[in-house]
PDB file of N, CA and C in Angstrom:
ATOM      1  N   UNK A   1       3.442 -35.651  13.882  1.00  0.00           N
ATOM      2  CA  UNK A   1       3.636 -35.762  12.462  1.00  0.00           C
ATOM      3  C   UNK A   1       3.471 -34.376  11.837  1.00  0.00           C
ATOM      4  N   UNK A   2       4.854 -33.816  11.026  1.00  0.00           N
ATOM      5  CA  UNK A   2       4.129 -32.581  10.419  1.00  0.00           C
ATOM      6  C   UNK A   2       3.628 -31.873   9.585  1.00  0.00           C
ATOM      7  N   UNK A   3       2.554 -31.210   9.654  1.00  0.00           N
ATOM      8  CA  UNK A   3       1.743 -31.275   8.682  1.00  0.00           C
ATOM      9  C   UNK A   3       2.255 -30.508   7.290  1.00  0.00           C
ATOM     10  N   UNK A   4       1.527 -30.774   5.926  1.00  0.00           N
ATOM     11  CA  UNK A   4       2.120 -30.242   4.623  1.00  0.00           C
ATOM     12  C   UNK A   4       1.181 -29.307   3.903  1.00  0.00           C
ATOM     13  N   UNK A   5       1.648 -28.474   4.034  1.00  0.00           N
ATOM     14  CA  UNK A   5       0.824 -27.409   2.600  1.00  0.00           C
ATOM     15  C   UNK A   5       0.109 -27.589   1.623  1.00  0.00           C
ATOM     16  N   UNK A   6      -1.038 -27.418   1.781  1.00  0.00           N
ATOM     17  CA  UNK A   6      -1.953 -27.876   0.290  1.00  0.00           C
ATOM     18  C   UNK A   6      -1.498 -26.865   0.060  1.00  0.00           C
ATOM     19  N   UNK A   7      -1.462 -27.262  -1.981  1.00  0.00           N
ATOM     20  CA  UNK A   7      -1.332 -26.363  -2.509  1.00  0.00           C
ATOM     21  C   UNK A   7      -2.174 -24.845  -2.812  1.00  0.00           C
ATOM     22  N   UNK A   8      -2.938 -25.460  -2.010  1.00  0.00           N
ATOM     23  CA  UNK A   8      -4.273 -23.666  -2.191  1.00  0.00           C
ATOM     24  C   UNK A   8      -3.074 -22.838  -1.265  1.00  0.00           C
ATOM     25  N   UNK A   9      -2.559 -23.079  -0.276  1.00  0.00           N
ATOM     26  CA  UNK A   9      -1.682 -22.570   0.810  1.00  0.00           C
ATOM     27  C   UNK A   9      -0.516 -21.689   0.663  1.00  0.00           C
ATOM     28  N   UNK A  10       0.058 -22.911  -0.542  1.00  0.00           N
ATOM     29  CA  UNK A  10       1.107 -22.672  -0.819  1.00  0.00           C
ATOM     30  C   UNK A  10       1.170 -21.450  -1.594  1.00  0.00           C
ATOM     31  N   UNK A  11       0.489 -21.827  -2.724  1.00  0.00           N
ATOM     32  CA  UNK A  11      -0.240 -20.573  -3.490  1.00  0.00           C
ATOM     33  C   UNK A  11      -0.223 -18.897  -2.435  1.00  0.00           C
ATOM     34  N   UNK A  12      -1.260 -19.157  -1.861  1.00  0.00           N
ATOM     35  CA  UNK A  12      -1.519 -17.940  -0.612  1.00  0.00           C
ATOM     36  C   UNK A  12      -0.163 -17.037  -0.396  1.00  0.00           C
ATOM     37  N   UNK A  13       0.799 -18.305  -0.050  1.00  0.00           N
ATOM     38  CA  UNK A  13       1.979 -17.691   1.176  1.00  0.00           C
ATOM     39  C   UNK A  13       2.771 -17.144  -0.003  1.00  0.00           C
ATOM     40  N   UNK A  14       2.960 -17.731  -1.034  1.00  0.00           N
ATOM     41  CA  UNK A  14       3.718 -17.064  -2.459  1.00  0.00           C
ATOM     42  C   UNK A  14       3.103 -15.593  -2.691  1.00  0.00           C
ATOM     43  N   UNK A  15       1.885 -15.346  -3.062  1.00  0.00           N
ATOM     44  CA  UNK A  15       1.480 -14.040  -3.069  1.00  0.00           C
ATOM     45  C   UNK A  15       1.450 -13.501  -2.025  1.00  0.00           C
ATOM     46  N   UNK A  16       1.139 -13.338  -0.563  1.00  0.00           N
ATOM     47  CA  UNK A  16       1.635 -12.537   0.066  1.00  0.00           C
ATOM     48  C   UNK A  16       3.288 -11.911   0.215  1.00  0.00           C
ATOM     49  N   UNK A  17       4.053 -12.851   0.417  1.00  0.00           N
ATOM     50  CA  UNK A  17       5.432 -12.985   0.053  1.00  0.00           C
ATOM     51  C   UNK A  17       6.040 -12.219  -1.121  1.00  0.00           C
ATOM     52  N   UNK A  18       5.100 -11.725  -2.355  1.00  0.00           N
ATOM     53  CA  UNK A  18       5.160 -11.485  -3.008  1.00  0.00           C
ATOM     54  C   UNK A  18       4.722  -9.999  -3.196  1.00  0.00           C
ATOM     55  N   UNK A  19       3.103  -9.791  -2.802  1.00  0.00           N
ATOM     56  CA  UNK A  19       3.422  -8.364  -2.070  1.00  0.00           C
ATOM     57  C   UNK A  19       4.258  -7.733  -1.287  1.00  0.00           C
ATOM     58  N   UNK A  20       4.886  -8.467  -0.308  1.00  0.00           N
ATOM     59  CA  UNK A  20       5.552  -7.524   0.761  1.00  0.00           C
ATOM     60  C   UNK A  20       6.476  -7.501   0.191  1.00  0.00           C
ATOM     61  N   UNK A  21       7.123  -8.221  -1.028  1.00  0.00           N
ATOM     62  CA  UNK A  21       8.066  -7.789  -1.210  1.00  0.00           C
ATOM     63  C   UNK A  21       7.901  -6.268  -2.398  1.00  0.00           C
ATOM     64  N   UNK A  22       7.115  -6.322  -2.887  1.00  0.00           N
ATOM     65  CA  UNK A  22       6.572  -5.335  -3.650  1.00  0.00           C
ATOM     66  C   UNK A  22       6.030  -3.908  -3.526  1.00  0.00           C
ATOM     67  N   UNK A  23       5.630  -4.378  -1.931  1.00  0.00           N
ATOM     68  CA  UNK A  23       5.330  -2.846  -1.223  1.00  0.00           C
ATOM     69  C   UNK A  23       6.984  -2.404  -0.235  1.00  0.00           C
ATOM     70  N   UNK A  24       7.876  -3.173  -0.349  1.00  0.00           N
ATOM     71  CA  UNK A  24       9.217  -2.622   0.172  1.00  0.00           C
ATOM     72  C   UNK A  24       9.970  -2.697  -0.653  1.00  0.00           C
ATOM     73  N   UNK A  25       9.489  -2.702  -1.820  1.00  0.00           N
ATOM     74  CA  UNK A  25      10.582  -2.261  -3.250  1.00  0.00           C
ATOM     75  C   UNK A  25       9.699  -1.033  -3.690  1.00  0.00           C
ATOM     76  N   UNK A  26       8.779  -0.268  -3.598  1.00  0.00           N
ATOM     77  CA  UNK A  26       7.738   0.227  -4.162  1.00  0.00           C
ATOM     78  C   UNK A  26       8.019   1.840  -4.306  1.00  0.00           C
ATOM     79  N   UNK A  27       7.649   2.843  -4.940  1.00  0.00           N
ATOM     80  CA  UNK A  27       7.850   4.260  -4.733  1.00  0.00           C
ATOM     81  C   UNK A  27       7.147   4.289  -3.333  1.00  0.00           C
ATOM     82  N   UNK A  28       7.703   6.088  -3.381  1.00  0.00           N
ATOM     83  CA  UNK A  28       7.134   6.769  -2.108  1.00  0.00           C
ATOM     84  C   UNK A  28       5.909   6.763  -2.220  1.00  0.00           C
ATOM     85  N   UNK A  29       5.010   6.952  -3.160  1.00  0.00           N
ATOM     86  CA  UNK A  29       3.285   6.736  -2.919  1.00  0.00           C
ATOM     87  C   UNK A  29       2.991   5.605  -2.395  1.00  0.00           C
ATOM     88  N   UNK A  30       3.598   4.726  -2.307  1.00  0.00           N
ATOM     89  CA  UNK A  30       3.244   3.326  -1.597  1.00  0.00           C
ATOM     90  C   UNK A  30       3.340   3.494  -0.044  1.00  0.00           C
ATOM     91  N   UNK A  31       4.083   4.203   0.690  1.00  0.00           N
ATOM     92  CA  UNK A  31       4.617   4.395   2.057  1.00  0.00           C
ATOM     93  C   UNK A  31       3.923   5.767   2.469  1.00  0.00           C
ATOM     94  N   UNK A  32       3.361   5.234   4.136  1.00  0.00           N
ATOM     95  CA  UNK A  32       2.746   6.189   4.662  1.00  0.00           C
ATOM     96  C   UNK A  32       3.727   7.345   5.306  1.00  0.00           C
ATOM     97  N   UNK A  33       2.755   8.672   5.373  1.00  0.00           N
ATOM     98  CA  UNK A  33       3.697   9.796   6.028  1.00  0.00           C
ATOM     99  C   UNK A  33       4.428   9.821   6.966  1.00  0.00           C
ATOM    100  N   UNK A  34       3.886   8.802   7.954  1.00  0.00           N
ATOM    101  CA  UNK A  34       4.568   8.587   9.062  1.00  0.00           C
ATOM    102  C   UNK A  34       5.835   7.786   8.742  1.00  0.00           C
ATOM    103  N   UNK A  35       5.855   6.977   8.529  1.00  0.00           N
ATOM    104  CA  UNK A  35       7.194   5.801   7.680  1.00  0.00           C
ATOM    105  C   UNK A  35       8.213   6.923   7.316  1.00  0.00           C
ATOM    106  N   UNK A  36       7.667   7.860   6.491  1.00  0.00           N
ATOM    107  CA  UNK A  36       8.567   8.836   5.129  1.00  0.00           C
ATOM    108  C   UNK A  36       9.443   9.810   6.389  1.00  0.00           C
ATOM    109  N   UNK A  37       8.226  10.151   6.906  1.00  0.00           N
ATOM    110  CA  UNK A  37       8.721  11.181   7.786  1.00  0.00           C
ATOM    111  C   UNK A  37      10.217  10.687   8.551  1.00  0.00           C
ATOM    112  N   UNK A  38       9.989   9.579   9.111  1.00  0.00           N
ATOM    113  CA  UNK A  38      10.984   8.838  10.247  1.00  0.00           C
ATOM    114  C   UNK A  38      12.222   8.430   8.874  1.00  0.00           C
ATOM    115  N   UNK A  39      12.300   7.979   8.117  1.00  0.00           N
ATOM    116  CA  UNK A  39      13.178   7.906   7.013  1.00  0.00           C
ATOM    117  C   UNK A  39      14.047   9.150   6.605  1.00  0.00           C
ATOM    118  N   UNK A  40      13.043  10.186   6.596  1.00  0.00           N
ATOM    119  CA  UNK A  40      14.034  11.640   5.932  1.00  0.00           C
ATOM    120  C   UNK A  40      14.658  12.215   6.893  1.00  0.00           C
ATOM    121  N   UNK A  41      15.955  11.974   6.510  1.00  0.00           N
ATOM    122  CA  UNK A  41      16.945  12.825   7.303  1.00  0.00           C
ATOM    123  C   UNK A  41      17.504  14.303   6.337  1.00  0.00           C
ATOM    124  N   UNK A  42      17.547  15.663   6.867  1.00  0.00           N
ATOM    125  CA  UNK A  42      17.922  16.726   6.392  1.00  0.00           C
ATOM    126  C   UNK A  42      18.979  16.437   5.741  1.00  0.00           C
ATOM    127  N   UNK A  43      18.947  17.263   4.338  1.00  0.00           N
ATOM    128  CA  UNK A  43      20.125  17.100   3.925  1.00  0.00           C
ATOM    129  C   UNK A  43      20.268  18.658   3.289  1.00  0.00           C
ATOM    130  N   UNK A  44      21.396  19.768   3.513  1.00  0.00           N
ATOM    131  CA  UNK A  44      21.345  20.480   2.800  1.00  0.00           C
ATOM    132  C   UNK A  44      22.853  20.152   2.011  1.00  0.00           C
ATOM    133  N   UNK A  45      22.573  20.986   0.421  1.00  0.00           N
ATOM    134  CA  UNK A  45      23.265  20.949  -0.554  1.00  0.00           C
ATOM    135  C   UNK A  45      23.701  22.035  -0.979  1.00  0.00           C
ATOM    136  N   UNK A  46      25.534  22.282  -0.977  1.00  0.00           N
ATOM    137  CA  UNK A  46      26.241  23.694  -0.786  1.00  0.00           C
ATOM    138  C   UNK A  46      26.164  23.780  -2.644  1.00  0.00           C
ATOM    139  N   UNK A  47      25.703  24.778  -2.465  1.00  0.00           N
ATOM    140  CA  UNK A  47      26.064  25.683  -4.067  1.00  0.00           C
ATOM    141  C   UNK A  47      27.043  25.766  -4.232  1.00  0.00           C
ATOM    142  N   UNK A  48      27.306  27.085  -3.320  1.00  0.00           N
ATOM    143  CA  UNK A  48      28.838  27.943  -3.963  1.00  0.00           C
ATOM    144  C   UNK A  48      28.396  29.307  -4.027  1.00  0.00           C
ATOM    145  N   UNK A  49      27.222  29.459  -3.583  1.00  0.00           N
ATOM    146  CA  UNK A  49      26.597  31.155  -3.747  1.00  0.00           C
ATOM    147  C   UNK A  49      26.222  31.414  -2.123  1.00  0.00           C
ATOM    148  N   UNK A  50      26.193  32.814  -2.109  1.00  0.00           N
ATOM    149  CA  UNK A  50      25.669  33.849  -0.657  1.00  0.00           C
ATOM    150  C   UNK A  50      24.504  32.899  -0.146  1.00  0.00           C
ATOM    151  N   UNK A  51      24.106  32.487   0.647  1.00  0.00           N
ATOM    152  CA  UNK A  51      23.266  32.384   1.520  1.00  0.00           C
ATOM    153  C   UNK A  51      23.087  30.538   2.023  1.00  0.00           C
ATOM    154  N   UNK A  52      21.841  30.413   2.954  1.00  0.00           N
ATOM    155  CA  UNK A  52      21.959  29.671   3.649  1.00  0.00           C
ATOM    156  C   UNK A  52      22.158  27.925   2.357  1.00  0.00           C
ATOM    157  N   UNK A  53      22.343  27.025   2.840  1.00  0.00           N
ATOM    158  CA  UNK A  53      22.218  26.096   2.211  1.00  0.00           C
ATOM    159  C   UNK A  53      20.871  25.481   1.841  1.00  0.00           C
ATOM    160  N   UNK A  54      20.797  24.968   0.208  1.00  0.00           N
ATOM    161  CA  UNK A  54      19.659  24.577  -0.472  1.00  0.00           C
ATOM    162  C   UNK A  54      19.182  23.259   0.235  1.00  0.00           C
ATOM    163  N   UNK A  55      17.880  23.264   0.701  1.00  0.00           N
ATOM    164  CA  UNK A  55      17.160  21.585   1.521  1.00  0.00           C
ATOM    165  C   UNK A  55      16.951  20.961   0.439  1.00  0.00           C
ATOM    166  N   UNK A  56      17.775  19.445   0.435  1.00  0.00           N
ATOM    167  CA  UNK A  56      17.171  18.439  -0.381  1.00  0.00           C
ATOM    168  C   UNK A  56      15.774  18.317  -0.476  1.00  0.00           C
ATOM    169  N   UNK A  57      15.068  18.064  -1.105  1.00  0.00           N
ATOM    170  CA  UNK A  57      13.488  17.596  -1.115  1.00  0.00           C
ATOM    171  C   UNK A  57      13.290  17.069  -2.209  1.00  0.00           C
ATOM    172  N   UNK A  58      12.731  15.532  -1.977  1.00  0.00           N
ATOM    173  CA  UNK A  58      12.817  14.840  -3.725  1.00  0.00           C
ATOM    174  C   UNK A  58      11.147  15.290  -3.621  1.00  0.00           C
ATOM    175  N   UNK A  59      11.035  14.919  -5.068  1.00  0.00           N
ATOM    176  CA  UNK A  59       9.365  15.319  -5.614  1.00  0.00           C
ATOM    177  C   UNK A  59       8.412  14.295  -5.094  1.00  0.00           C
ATOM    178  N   UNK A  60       8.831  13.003  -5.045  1.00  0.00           N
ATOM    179  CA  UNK A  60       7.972  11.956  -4.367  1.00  0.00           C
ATOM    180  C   UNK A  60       7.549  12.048  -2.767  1.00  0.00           C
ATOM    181  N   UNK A  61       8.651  12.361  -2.542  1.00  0.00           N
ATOM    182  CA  UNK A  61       8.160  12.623  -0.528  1.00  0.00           C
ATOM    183  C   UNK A  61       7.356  13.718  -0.761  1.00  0.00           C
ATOM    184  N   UNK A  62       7.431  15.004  -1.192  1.00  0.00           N
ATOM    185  CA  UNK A  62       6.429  16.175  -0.852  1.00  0.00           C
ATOM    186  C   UNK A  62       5.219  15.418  -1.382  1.00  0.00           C
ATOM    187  N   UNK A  63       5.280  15.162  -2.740  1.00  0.00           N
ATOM    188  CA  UNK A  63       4.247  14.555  -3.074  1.00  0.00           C
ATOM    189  C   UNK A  63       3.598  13.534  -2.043  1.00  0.00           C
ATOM    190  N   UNK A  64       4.323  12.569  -1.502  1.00  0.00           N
ATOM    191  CA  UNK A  64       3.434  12.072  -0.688  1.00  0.00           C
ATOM    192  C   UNK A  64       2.934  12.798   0.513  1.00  0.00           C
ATOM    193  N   UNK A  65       3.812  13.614   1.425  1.00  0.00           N
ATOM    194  CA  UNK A  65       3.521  13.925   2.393  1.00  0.00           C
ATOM    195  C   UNK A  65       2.315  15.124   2.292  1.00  0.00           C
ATOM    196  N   UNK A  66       2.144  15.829   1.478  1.00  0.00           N
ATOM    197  CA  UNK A  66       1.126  16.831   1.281  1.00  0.00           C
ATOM    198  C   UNK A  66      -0.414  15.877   0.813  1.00  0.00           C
ATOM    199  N   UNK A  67      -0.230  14.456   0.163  1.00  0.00           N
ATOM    200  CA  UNK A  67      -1.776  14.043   0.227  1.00  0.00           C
ATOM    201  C   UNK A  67      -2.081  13.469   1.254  1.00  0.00           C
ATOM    202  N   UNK A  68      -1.486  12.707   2.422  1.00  0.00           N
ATOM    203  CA  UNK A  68      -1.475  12.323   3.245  1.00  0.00           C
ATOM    204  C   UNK A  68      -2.586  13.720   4.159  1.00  0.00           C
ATOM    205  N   UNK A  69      -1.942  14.759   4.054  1.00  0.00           N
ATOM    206  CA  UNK A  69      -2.812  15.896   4.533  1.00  0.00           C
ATOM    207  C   UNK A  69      -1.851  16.609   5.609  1.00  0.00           C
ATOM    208  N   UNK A  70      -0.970  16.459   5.576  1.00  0.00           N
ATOM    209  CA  UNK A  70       0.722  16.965   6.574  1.00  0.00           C
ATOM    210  C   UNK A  70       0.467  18.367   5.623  1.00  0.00           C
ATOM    211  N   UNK A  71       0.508  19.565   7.060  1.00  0.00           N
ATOM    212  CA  UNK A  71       0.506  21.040   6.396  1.00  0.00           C
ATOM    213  C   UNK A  71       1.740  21.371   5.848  1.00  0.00           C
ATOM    214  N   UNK A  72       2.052  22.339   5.265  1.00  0.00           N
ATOM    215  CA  UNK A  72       3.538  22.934   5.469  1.00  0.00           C
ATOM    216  C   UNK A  72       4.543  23.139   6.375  1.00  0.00           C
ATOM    217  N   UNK A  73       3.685  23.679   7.439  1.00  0.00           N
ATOM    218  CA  UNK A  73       4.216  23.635   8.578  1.00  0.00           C
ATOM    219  C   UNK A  73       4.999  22.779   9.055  1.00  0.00           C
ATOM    220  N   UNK A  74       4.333  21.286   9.108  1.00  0.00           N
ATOM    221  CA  UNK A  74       4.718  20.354   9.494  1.00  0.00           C
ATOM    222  C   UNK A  74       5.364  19.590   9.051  1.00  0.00           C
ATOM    223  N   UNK A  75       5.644  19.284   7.415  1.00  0.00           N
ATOM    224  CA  UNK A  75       6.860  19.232   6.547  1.00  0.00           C
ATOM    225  C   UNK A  75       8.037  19.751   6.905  1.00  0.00           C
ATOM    226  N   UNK A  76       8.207  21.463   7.171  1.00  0.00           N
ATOM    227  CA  UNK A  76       8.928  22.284   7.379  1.00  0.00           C
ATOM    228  C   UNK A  76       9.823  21.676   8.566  1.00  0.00           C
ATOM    229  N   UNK A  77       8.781  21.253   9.862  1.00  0.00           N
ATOM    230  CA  UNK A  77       9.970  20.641  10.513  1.00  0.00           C
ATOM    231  C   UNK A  77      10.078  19.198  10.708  1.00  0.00           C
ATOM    232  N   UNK A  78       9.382  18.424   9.479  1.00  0.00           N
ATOM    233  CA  UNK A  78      10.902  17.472   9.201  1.00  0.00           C
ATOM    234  C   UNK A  78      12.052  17.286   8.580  1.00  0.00           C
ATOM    235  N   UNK A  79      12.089  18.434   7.731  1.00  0.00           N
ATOM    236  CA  UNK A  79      12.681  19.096   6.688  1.00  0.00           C
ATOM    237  C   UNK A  79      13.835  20.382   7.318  1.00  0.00           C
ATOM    238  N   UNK A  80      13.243  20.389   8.459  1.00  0.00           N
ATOM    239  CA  UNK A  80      14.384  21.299   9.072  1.00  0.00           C
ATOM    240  C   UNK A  80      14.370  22.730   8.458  1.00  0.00           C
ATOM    241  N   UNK A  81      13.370  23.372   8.168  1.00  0.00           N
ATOM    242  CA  UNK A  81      13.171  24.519   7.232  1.00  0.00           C
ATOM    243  C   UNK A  81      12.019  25.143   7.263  1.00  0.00           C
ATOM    244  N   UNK A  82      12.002  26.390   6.594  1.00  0.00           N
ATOM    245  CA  UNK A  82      10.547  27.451   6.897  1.00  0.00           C
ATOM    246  C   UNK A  82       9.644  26.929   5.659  1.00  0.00           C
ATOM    247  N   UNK A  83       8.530  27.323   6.156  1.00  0.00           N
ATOM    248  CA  UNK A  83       7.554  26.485   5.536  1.00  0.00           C
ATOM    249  C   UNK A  83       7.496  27.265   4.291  1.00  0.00           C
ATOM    250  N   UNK A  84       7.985  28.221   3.826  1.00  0.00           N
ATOM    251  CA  UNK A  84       8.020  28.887   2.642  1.00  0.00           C
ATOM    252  C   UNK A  84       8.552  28.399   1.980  1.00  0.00           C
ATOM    253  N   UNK A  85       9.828  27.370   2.034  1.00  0.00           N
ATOM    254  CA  UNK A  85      10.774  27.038   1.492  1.00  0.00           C
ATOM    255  C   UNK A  85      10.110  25.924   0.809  1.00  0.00           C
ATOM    256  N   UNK A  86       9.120  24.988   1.966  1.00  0.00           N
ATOM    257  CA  UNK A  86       8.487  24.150   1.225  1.00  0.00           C
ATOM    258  C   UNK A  86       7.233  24.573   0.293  1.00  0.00           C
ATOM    259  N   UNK A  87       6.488  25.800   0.297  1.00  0.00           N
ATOM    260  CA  UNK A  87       5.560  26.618  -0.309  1.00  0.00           C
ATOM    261  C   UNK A  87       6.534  26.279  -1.828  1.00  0.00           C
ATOM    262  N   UNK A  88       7.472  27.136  -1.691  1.00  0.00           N
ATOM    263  CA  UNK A  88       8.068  27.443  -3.060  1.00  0.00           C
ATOM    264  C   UNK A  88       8.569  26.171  -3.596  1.00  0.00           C
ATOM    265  N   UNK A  89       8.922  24.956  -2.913  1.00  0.00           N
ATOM    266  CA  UNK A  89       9.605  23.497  -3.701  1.00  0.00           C
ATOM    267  C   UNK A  89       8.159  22.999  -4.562  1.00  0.00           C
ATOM    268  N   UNK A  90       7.057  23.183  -3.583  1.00  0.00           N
ATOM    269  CA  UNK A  90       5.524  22.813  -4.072  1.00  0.00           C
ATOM    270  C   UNK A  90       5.478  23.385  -5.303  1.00  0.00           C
ATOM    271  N   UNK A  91       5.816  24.661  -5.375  1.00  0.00           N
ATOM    272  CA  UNK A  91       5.459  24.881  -6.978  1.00  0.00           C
ATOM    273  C   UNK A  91       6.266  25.090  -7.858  1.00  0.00           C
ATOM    274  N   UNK A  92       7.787  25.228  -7.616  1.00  0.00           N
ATOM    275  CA  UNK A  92       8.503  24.524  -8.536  1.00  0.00           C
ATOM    276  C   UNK A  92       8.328  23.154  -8.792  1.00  0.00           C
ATOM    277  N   UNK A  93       7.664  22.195  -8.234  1.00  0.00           N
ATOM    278  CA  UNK A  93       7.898  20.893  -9.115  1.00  0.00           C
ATOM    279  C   UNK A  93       6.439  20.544  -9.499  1.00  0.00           C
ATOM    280  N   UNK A  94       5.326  21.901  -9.187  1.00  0.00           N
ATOM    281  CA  UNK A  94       4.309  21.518  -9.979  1.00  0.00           C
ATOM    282  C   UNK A  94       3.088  20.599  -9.613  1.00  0.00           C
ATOM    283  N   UNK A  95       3.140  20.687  -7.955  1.00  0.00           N
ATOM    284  CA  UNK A  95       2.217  19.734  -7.251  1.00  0.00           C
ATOM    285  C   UNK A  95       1.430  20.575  -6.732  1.00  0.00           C
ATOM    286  N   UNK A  96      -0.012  19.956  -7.180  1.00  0.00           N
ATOM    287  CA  UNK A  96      -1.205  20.908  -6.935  1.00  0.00           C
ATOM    288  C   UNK A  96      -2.271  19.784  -5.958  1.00  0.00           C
ATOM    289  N   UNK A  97      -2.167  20.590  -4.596  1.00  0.00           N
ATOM    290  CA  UNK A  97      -2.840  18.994  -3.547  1.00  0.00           C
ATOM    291  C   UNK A  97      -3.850  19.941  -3.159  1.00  0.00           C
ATOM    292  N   UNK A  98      -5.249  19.922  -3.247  1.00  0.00           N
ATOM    293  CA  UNK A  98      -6.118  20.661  -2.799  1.00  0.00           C
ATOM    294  C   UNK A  98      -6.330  20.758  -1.039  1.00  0.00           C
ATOM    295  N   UNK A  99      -6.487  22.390  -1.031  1.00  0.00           N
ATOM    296  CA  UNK A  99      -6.143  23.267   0.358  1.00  0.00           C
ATOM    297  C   UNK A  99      -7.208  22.245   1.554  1.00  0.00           C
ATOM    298  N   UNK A 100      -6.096  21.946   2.600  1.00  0.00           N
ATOM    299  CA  UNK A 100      -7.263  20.884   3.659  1.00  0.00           C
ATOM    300  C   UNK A 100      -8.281  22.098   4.015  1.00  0.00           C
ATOM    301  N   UNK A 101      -9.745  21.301   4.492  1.00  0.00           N
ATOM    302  CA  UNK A 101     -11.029  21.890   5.119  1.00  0.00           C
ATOM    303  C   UNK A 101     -10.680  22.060   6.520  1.00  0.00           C
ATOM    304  N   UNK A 102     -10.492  23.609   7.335  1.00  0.00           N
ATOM    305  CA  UNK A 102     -10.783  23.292   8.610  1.00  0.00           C
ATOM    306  C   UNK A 102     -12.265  22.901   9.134  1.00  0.00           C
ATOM    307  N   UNK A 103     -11.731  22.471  10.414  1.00  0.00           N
ATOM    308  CA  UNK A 103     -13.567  22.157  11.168  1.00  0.00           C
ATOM    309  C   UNK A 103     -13.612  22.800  11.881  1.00  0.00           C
ATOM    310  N   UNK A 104     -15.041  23.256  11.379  1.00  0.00           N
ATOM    311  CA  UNK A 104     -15.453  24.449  12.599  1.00  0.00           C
ATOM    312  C   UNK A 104     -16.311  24.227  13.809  1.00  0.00           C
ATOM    313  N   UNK A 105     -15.664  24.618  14.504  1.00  0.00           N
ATOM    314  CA  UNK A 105     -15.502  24.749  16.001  1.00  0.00           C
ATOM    315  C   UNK A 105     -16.741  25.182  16.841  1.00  0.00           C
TER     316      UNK A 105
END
């Protein structure tokens, strides 16, 4: 015989159902670095001027990926680019993530 949902249940499975759908509609602060990382594919964008092509980088991924605690470095190569490039996107758009602590050794 099979069994039926009390409504305390039902309730339950609606709000979860309801988060997940909320955390996969959600900005990039909602999604971990690792997720973001595997998602961003390089994209560069042709000007029309001398030199190499401009790297997409929206403000929400750096933003996330720099509190997460991902160096420059390591941005740089998912980003396909020198870590200066991401130095300088950091402060053109004005994101200030305080410098990680090394541990000493």
């Amino acid at each position: 015989m099979p069994r039926t949902a009390t409504k305390k249940n039902q309730a339950k499975k609606a709000e979860t159902k309801a988060a997940a759908r909320k955390a996969t509609t959600g900005k990039a602060a909602a999604r971990t670095a690792r997720a973001l990382a595997k998602e961003i594919k390089p994209r560069r964008i042709r000007t029309g001027k001398v030199g190499a092509p401009r790297v997409d980088i929206k403000k929400s991924d750096l933003r996330v990926l720099l509190r997460e605690g991902l160096t420059l470095r390591e941005i740089a190569q998912i980003y396909q680019c020198h870590p200066s490039t991401i130095s300088k996107r950091k402060k053109e758009f004005g994101i200030n993530v305080p410098p990680r602590r090394r541990a000493r050794g």
